[in-house]
Protein backbone atom coordinates (compact mmCIF):
# COMPACT_ATOMS: atom_id res chain seq x y z
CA UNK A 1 112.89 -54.54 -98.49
CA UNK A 2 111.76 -54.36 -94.82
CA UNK A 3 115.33 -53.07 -94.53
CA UNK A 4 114.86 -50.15 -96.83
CA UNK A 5 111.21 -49.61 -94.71
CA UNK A 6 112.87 -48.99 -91.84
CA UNK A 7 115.84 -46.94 -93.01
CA UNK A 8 113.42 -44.97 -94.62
CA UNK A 9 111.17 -44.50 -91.34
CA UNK A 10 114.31 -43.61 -89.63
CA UNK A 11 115.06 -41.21 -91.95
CA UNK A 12 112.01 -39.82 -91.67
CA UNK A 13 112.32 -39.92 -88.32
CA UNK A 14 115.51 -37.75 -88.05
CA UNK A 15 114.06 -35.14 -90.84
CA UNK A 16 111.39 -34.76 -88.49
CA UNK A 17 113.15 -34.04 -85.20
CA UNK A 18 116.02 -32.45 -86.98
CA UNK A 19 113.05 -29.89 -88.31
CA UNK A 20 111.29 -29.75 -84.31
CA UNK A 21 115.07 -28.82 -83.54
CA UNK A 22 115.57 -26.17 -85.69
CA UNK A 23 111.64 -24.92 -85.07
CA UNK A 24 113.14 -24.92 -81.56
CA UNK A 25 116.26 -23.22 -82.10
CA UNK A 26 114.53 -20.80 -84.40
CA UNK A 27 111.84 -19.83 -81.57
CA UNK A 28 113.92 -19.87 -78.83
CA UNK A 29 116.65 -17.31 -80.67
CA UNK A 30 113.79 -14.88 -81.56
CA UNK A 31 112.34 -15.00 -78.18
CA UNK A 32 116.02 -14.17 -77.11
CA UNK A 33 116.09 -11.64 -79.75
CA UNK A 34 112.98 -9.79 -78.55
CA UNK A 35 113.80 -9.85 -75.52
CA UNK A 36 116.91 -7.99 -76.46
CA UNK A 37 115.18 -5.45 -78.38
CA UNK A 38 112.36 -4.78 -75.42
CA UNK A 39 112.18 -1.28 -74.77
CA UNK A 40 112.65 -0.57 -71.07
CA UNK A 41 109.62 0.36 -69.52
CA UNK A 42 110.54 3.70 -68.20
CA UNK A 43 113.37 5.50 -68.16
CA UNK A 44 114.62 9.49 -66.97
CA UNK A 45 116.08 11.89 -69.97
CA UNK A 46 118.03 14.90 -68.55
CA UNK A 47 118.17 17.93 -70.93
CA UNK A 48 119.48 21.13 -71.16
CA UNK A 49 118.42 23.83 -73.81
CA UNK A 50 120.42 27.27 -73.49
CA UNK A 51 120.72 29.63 -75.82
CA UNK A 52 124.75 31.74 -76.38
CA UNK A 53 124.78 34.57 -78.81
CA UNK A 54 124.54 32.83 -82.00
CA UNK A 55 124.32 29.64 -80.89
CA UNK A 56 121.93 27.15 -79.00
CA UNK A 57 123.27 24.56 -77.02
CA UNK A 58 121.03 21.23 -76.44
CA UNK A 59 122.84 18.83 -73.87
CA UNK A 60 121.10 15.74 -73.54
CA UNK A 61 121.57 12.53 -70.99
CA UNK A 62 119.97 9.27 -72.14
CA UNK A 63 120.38 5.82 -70.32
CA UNK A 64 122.06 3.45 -72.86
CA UNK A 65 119.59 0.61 -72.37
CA UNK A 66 116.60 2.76 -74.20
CA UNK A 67 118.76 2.49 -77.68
CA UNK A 68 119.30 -1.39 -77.26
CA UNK A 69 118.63 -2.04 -81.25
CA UNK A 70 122.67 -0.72 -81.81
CA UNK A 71 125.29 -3.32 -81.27
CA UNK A 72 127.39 -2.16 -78.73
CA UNK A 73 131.18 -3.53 -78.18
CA UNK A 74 131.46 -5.48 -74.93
CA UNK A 75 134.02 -7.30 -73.26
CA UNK A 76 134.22 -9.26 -69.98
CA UNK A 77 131.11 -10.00 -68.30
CA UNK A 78 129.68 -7.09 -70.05
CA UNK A 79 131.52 -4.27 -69.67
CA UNK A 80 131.67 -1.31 -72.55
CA UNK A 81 134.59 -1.69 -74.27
CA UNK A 82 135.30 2.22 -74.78
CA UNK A 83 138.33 1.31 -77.44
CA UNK A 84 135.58 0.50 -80.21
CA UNK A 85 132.60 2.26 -79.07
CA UNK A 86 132.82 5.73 -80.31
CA UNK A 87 131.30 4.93 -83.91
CA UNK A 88 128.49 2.69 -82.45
CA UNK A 89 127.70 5.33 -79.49
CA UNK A 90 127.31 8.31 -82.31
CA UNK A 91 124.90 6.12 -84.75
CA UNK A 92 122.85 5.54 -81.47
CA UNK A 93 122.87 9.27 -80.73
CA UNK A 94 121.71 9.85 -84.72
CA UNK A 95 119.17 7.03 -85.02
CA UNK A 96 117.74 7.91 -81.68
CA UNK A 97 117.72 11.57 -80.74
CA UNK A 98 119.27 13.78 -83.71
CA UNK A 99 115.92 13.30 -85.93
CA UNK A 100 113.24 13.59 -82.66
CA UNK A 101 114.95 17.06 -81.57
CA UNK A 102 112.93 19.44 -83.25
CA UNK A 103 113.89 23.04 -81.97
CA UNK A 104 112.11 26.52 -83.39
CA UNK A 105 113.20 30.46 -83.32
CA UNK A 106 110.59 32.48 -83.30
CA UNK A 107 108.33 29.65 -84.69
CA UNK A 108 110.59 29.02 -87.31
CA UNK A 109 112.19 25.31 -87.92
CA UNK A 110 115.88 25.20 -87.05
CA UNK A 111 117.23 23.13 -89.87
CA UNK A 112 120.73 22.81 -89.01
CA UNK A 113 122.22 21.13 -85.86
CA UNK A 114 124.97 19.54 -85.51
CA UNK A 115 126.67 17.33 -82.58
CA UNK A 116 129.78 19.11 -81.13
CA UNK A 117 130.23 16.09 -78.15
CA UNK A 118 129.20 12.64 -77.01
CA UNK A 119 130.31 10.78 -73.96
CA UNK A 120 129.17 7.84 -72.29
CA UNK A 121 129.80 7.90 -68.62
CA UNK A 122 128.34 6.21 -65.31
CA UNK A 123 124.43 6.82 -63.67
CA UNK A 124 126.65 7.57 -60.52
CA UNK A 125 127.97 10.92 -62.64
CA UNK A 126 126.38 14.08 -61.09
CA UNK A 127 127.47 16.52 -63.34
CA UNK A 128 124.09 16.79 -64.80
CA UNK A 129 122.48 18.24 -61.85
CA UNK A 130 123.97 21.73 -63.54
CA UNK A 131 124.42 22.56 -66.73
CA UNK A 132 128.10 24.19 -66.57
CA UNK A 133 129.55 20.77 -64.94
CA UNK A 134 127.29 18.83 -66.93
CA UNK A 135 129.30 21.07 -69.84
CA UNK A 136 132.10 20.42 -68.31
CA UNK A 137 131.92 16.51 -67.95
CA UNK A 138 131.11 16.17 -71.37
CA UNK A 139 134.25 17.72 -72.81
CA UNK A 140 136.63 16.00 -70.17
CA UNK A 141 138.44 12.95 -70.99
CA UNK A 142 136.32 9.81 -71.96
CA UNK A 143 136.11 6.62 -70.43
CA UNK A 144 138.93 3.65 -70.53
CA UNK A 145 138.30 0.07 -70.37
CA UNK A 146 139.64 0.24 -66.83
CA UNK A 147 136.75 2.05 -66.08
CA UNK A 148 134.84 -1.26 -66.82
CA UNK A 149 131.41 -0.11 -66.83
CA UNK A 150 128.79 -2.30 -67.28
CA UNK A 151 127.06 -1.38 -71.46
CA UNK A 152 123.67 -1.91 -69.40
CA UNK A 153 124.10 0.22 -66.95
CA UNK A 154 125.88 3.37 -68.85
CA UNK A 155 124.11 6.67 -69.96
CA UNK A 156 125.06 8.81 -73.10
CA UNK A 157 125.81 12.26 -73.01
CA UNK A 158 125.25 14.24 -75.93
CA UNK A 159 125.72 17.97 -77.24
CA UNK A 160 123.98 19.60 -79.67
CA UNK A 161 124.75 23.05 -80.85
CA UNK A 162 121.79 25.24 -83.05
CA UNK A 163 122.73 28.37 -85.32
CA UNK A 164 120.39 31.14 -83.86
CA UNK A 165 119.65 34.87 -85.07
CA UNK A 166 119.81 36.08 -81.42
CA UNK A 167 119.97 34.73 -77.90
CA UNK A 168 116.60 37.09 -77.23
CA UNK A 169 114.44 35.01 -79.17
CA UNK A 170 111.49 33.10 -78.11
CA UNK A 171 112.75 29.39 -78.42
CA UNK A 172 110.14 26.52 -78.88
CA UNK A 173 111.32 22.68 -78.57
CA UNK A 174 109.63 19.25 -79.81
CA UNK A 175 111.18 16.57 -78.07
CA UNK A 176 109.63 13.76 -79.29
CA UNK A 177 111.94 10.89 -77.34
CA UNK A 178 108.89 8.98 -76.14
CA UNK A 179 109.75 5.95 -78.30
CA UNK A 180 112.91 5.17 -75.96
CA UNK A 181 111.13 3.50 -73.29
CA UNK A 182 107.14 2.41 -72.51
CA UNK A 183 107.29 5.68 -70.20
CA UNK A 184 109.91 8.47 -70.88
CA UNK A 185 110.17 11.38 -67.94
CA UNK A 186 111.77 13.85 -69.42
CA UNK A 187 113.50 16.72 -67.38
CA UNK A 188 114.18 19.85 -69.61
CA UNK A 189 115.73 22.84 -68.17
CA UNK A 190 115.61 26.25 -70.20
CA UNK A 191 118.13 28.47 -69.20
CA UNK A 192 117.53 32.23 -71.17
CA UNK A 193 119.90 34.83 -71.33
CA UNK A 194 119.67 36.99 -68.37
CA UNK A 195 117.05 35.28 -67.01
CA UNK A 196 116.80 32.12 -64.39
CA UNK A 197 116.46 28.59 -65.13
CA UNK A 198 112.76 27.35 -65.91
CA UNK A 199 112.19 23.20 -65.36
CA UNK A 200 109.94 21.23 -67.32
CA UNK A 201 109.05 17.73 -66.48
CA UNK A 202 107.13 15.87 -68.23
CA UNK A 203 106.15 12.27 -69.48
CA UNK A 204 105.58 10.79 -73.09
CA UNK A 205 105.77 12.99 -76.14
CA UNK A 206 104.31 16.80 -74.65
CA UNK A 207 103.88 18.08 -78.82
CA UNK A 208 105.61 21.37 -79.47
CA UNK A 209 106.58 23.31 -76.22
CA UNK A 210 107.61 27.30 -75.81
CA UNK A 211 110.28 27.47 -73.66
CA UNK A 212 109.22 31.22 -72.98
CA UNK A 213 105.90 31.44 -74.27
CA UNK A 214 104.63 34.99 -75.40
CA UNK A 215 101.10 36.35 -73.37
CA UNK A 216 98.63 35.57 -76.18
CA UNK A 217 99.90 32.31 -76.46
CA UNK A 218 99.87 31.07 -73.01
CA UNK A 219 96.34 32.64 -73.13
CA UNK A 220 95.37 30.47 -75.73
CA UNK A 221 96.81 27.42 -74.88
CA UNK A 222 95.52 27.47 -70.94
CA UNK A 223 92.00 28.99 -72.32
CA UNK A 224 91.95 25.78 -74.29
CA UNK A 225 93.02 23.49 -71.62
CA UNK A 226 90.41 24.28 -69.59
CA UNK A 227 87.86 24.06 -72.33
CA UNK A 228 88.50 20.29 -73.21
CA UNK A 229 89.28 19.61 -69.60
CA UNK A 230 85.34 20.01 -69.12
CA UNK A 231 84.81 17.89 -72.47
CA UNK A 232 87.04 15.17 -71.24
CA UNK A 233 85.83 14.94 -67.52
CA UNK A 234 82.93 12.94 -67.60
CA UNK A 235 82.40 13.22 -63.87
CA UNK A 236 82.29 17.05 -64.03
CA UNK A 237 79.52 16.88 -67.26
CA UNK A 238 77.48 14.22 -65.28
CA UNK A 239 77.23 16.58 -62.12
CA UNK A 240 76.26 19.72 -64.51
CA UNK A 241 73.38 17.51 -66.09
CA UNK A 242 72.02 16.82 -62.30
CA UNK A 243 72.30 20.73 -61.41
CA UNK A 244 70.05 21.35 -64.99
CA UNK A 245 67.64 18.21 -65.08
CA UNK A 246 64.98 19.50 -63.04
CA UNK A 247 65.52 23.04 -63.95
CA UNK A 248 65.93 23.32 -67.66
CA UNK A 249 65.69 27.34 -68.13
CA UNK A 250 68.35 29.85 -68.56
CA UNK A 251 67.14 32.66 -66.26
CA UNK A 252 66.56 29.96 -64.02
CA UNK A 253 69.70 28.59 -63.93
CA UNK A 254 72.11 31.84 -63.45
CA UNK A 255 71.92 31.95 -59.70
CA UNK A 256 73.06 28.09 -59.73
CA UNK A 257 75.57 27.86 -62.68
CA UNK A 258 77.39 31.24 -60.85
CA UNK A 259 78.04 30.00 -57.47
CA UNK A 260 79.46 26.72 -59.09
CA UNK A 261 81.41 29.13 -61.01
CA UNK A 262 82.58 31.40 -58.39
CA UNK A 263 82.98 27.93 -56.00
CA UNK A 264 85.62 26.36 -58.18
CA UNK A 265 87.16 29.32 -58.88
CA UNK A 266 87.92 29.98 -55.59
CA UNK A 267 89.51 26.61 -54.71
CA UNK A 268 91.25 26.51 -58.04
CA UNK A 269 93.11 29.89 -57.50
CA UNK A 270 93.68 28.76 -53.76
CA UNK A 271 95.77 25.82 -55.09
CA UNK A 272 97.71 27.64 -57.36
CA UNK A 273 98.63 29.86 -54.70
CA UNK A 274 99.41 26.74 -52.22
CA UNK A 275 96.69 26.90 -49.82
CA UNK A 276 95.61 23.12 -50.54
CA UNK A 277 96.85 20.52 -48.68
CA UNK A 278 99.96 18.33 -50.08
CA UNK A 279 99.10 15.45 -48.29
CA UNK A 280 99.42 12.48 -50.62
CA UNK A 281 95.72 11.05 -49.57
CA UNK A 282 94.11 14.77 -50.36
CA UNK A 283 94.24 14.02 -54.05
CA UNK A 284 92.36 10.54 -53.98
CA UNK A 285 89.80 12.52 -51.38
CA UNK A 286 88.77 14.86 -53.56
CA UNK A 287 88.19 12.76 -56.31
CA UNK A 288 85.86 10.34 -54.41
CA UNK A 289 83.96 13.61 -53.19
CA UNK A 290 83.73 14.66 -56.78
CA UNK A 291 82.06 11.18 -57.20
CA UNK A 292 79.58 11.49 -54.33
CA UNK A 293 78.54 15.14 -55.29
CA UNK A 294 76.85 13.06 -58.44
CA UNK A 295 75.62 10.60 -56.40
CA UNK A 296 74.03 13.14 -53.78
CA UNK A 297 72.76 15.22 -57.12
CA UNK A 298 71.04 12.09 -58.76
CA UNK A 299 69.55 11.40 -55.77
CA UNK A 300 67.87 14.48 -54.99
CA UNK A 301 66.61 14.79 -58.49
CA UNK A 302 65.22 11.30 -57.81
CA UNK A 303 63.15 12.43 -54.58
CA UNK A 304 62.24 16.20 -55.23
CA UNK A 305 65.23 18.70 -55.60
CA UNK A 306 64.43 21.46 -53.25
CA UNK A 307 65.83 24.60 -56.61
CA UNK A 308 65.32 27.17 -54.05
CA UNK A 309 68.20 26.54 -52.22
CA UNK A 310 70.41 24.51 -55.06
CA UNK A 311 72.66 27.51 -55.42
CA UNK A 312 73.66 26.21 -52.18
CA UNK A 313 74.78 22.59 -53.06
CA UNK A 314 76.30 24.14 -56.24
CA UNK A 315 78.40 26.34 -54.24
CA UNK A 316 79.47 23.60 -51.74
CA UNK A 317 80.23 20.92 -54.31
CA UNK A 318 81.91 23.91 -56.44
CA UNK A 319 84.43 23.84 -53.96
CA UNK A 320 84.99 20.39 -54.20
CA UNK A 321 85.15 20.21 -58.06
CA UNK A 322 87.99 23.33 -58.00
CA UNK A 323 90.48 21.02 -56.33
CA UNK A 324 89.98 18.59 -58.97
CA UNK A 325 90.16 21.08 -61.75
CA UNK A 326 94.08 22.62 -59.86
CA UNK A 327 95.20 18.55 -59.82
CA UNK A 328 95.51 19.15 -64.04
CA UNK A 329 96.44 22.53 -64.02
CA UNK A 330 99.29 22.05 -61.47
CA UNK A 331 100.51 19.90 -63.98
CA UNK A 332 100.54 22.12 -66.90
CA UNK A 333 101.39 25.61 -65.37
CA UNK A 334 105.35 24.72 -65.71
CA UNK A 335 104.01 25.79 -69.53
CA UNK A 336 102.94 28.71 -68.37
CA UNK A 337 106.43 30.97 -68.68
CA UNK A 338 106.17 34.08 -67.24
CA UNK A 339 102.37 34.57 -67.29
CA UNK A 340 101.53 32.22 -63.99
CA UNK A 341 97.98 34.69 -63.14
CA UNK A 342 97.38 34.80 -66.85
CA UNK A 343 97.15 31.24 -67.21
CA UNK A 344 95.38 30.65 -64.37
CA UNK A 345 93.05 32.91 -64.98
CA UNK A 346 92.14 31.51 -68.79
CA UNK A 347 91.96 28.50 -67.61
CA UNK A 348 89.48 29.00 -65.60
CA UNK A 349 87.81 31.15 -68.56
CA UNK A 350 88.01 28.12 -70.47
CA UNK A 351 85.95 26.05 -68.05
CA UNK A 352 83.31 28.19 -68.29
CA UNK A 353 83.43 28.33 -71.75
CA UNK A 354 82.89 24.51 -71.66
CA UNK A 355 80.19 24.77 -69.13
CA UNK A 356 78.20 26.95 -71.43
CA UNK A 357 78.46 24.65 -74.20
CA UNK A 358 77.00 22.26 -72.19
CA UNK A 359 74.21 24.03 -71.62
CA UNK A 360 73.60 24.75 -74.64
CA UNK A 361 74.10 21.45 -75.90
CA UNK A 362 71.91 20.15 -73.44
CA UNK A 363 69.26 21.88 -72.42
CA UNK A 364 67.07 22.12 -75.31
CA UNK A 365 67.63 18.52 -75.69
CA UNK A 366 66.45 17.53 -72.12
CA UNK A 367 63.76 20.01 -73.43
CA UNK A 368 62.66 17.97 -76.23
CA UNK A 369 63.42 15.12 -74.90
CA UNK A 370 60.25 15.78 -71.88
CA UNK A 371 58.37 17.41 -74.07
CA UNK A 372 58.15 14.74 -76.96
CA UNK A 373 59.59 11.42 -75.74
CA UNK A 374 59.30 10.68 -72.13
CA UNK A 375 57.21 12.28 -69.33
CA UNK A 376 59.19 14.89 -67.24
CA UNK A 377 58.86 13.54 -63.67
CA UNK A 378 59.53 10.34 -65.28
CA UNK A 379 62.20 11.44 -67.55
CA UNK A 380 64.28 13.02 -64.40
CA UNK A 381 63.57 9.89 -62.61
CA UNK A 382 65.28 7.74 -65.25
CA UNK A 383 68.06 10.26 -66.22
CA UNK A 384 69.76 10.64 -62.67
CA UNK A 385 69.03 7.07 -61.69
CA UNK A 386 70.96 6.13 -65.10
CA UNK A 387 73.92 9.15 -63.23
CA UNK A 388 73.76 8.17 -59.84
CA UNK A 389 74.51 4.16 -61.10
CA UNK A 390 77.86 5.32 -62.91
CA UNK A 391 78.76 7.99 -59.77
CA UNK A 392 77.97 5.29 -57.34
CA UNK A 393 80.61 2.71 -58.84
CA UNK A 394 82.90 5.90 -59.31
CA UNK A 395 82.60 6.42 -55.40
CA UNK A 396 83.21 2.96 -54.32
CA UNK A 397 86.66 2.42 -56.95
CA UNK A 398 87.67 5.78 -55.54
CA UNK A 399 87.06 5.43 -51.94
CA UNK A 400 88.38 2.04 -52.43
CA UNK A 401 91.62 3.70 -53.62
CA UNK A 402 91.56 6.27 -50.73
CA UNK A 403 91.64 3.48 -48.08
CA UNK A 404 94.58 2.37 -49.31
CA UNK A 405 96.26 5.49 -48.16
CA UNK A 406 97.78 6.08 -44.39
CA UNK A 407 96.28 9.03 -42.46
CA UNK A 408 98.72 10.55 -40.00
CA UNK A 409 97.77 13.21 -37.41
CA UNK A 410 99.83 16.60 -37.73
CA UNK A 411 102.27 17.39 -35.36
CA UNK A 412 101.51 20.70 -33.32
CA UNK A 413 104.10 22.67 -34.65
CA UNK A 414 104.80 25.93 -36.55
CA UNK A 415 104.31 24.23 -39.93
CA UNK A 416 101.19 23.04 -38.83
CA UNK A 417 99.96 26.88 -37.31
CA UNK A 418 101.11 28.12 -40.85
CA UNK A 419 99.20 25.53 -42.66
CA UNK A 420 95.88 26.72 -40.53
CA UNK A 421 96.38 29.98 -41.70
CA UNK A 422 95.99 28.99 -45.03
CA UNK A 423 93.06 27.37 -44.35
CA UNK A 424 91.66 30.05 -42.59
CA UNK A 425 92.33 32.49 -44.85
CA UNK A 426 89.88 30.34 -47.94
CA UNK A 427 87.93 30.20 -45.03
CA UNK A 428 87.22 34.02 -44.92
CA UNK A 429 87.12 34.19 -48.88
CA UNK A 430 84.50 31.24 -49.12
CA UNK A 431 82.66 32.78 -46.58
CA UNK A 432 82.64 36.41 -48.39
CA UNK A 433 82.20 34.46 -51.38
CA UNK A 434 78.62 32.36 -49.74
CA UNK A 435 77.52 36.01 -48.68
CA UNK A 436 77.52 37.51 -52.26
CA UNK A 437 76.03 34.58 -53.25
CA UNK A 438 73.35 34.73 -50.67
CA UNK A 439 72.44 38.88 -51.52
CA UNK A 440 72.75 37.81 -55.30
CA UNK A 441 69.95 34.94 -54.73
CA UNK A 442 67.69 37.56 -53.01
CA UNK A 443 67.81 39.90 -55.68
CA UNK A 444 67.07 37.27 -58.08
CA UNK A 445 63.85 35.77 -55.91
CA UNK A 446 62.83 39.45 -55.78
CA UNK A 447 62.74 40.39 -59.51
CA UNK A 448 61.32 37.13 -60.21
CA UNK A 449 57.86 37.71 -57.85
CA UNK A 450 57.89 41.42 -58.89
């Protein structure tokens, strides 16, 4: 009997570590498998989109490793064994790209595409620095096993051909590959007929984008921009509450809300037209400026704003807030076609749109809000003290940020002469700009004492 006990304890025994064992093996294979199946976390796509009579031509270049589910042949240590790969290397070009290619004519859904070539090839390959020898490389002669490229290591070319109505038509293009990698940068380069090649670059999934957008659209779209650009930047909403807290009228606040206006506008053109520095610390500067314009706002609310001369401030700190309002639109104007000044221009019209709603939003609240709630020397008080404590940490993370950058002094050359030109030249418009200003606050004191 004891006998039987301890057969059956060792029995147990063994069930149990034979089940930890395969609890092991099963945890250990699925962490392997995960790992296997991790998207990379970023990689480049290279694409061409050019439209040929009837046809439109979509060559893409996509690193291997972002379409890892597929099972691809291997042999060696690794390497791609091109003999069996051709079947595999197509079902990763359909599950991956052929159903996130989305291209339009004239707004219109392109149903059919079909692909006319596929090739996988080396990083190394720079054919796709051009389109006709990235054409070219893609119809040459595939890959052999004594190529041995590594499977890890080997990007897929693929060709995509369009039916079109005509090689004039405005083309549109929703590329939605973002699911390849954490981050995907995207290159696309339009090439039109008769017309030189536009680059788009761009990270994550940009929507639907018009490869040669028409006037009234890019008017749209940038007047829009610029109107959520105001929504979505809490620092620039904070600083218009500060200019408004202690002044709370319309009339009132024309002379201030303007030379903002005009302030911003001028630095935001001035970028677009490259006279802001490129240094790589200018960016991080402006933004911790941005941050202490609040701070210096909340604070004179806080001890007495002197409103006579807040025009002024509003025009100084304008200038500070355009830069930050070109470091978006820089980003966005490659969406701009053909209509550069057009889209410049609405979306600046779309910042003051957003401005306005702001004030409209918020005055006659701050209005009720002394009149019913809270006293108004109190209530301005509290408000900017509750502003200044969100610029202040703003300031510190930022300047913090800006330290980490190297400042180098400029060498005294003709690249340095040019670059003071630009400079001088906002110079001379901010200064015409803080005279008209100054003549327009005049008139305003004057009409308001008659």
């Amino acid at each position: 009997m004891a006998i039987i006990k301890l057969t059956s304890k060792n029995i147990s025994l063994k069930i149990i570590v034979a089940l930890m064992m395969m609890v092991s093996f099963v945890t250990i294979s699925l962490s392997f498998s995960a790992k296997a199946h991790d998207i990379p976390a970023s990689v480049t796509v290279h694409m061409y989109v050019k439209p040929e009579g009837k046809t439109l031509k979509l060559l893409l270049r996509v690193p291997l490793e972002s379409m890892s589910e597929l099972v691809y042949p291997t042999f060696g240590p690794g390497y791609l064994d091109f003999e069996k790969a051709d079947s595999v290397l197509l079902d990763a070009a359909h599950v991956y790209l052929t159903e996130e290619l989305r291209v339009y004519e004239n707004d219109v859904l392109i149903e059919d595409k079909m692909i006319t070539a596929y090739r996988a090839t080396s990083p190394q390959d720079r054919s796709i620095q051009n389109y006709d020898t990235a054409i070219a490389n893609i119809n040459s002669p595939k890959l052999t096993n004594e190529d041995k490229l590594y499977y890890g290591q080997a990007v897929l070319d693929v060709l995509y051909e369009f039916p079109i109505q005509s090689e004039d038509s405005r083309f549109s293009i929703h590329p939605s590959l973002n699911r390849l990698a954490s981050i995907t940068n995207t290159v696309l380069r339009f090439i039109p007929a008769g017309i030189g090649e536009r680059v788009f670059n761009y990270i994550g999934d940009p929507g639907k984008v018009e490869l040669d957008p028409s006037l009234l659209h890019a008017l749209y779209e940038f007047t829009e921009l610029g109107f959520f650009h105001i929504l979505e930047g809490t620092d620039h909403i904070l600083f218009l509450l500060c200019l408004i807290i202690p002044i709370r009228s319309f009339r009132a606040l024309i002379p201030v809300v303007t030379s903002f206006t005009i302030a911003h506008s001028i630095t935001l053109i001035s970028t677009a037209f490259g006279l802001a520095p490129k240094a790589l610390w200018f960016a991080p500067l402006i933004e911790t400026l941005i941050a202490l314009s609040i701070v210096y706002m909340a604070f004179e609310n806080m001890v007495g704003p002197k409103l006579k001369k807040r025009w002024m401030v509003a025009f100084g700190f304008g200038l500070v807030h355009g830069f930050g309002f070109s470091f978006l639109l820089s980003e966005s104007m490659q969406f701009a076609g053909s209509h550069l000044f057009t889209s410049l221009l609405s979306f600046n019209l779309g910042v003051e749109f957003g401005q306005l709603f702001i004030l409209i939003l918020v005055l006659p609240l701050l209005n009720l809000l002394f009149k019913y709630v809270v006293a108004e020397k109190a209530g301005s008080i509290l408000l900017s003290a509750l502003v200044a404590h969100s610029g202040w940490h703003w300031m510190t993370e930022r300047n913090d940020r800006l330290n980490e950058y190297v400042f180098i002094y400029p060498e005294i050359n003709a690249e340095f002469y040019a670059e003071l030109m630009r400079w001088g030249m906002l110079a001379i418009i901010v200064a015409i700009a803080s005279w008209f200003m100054f003549e327009l606050s005049k008139y305003i004191d004057k009409r308001t004492n008659q």
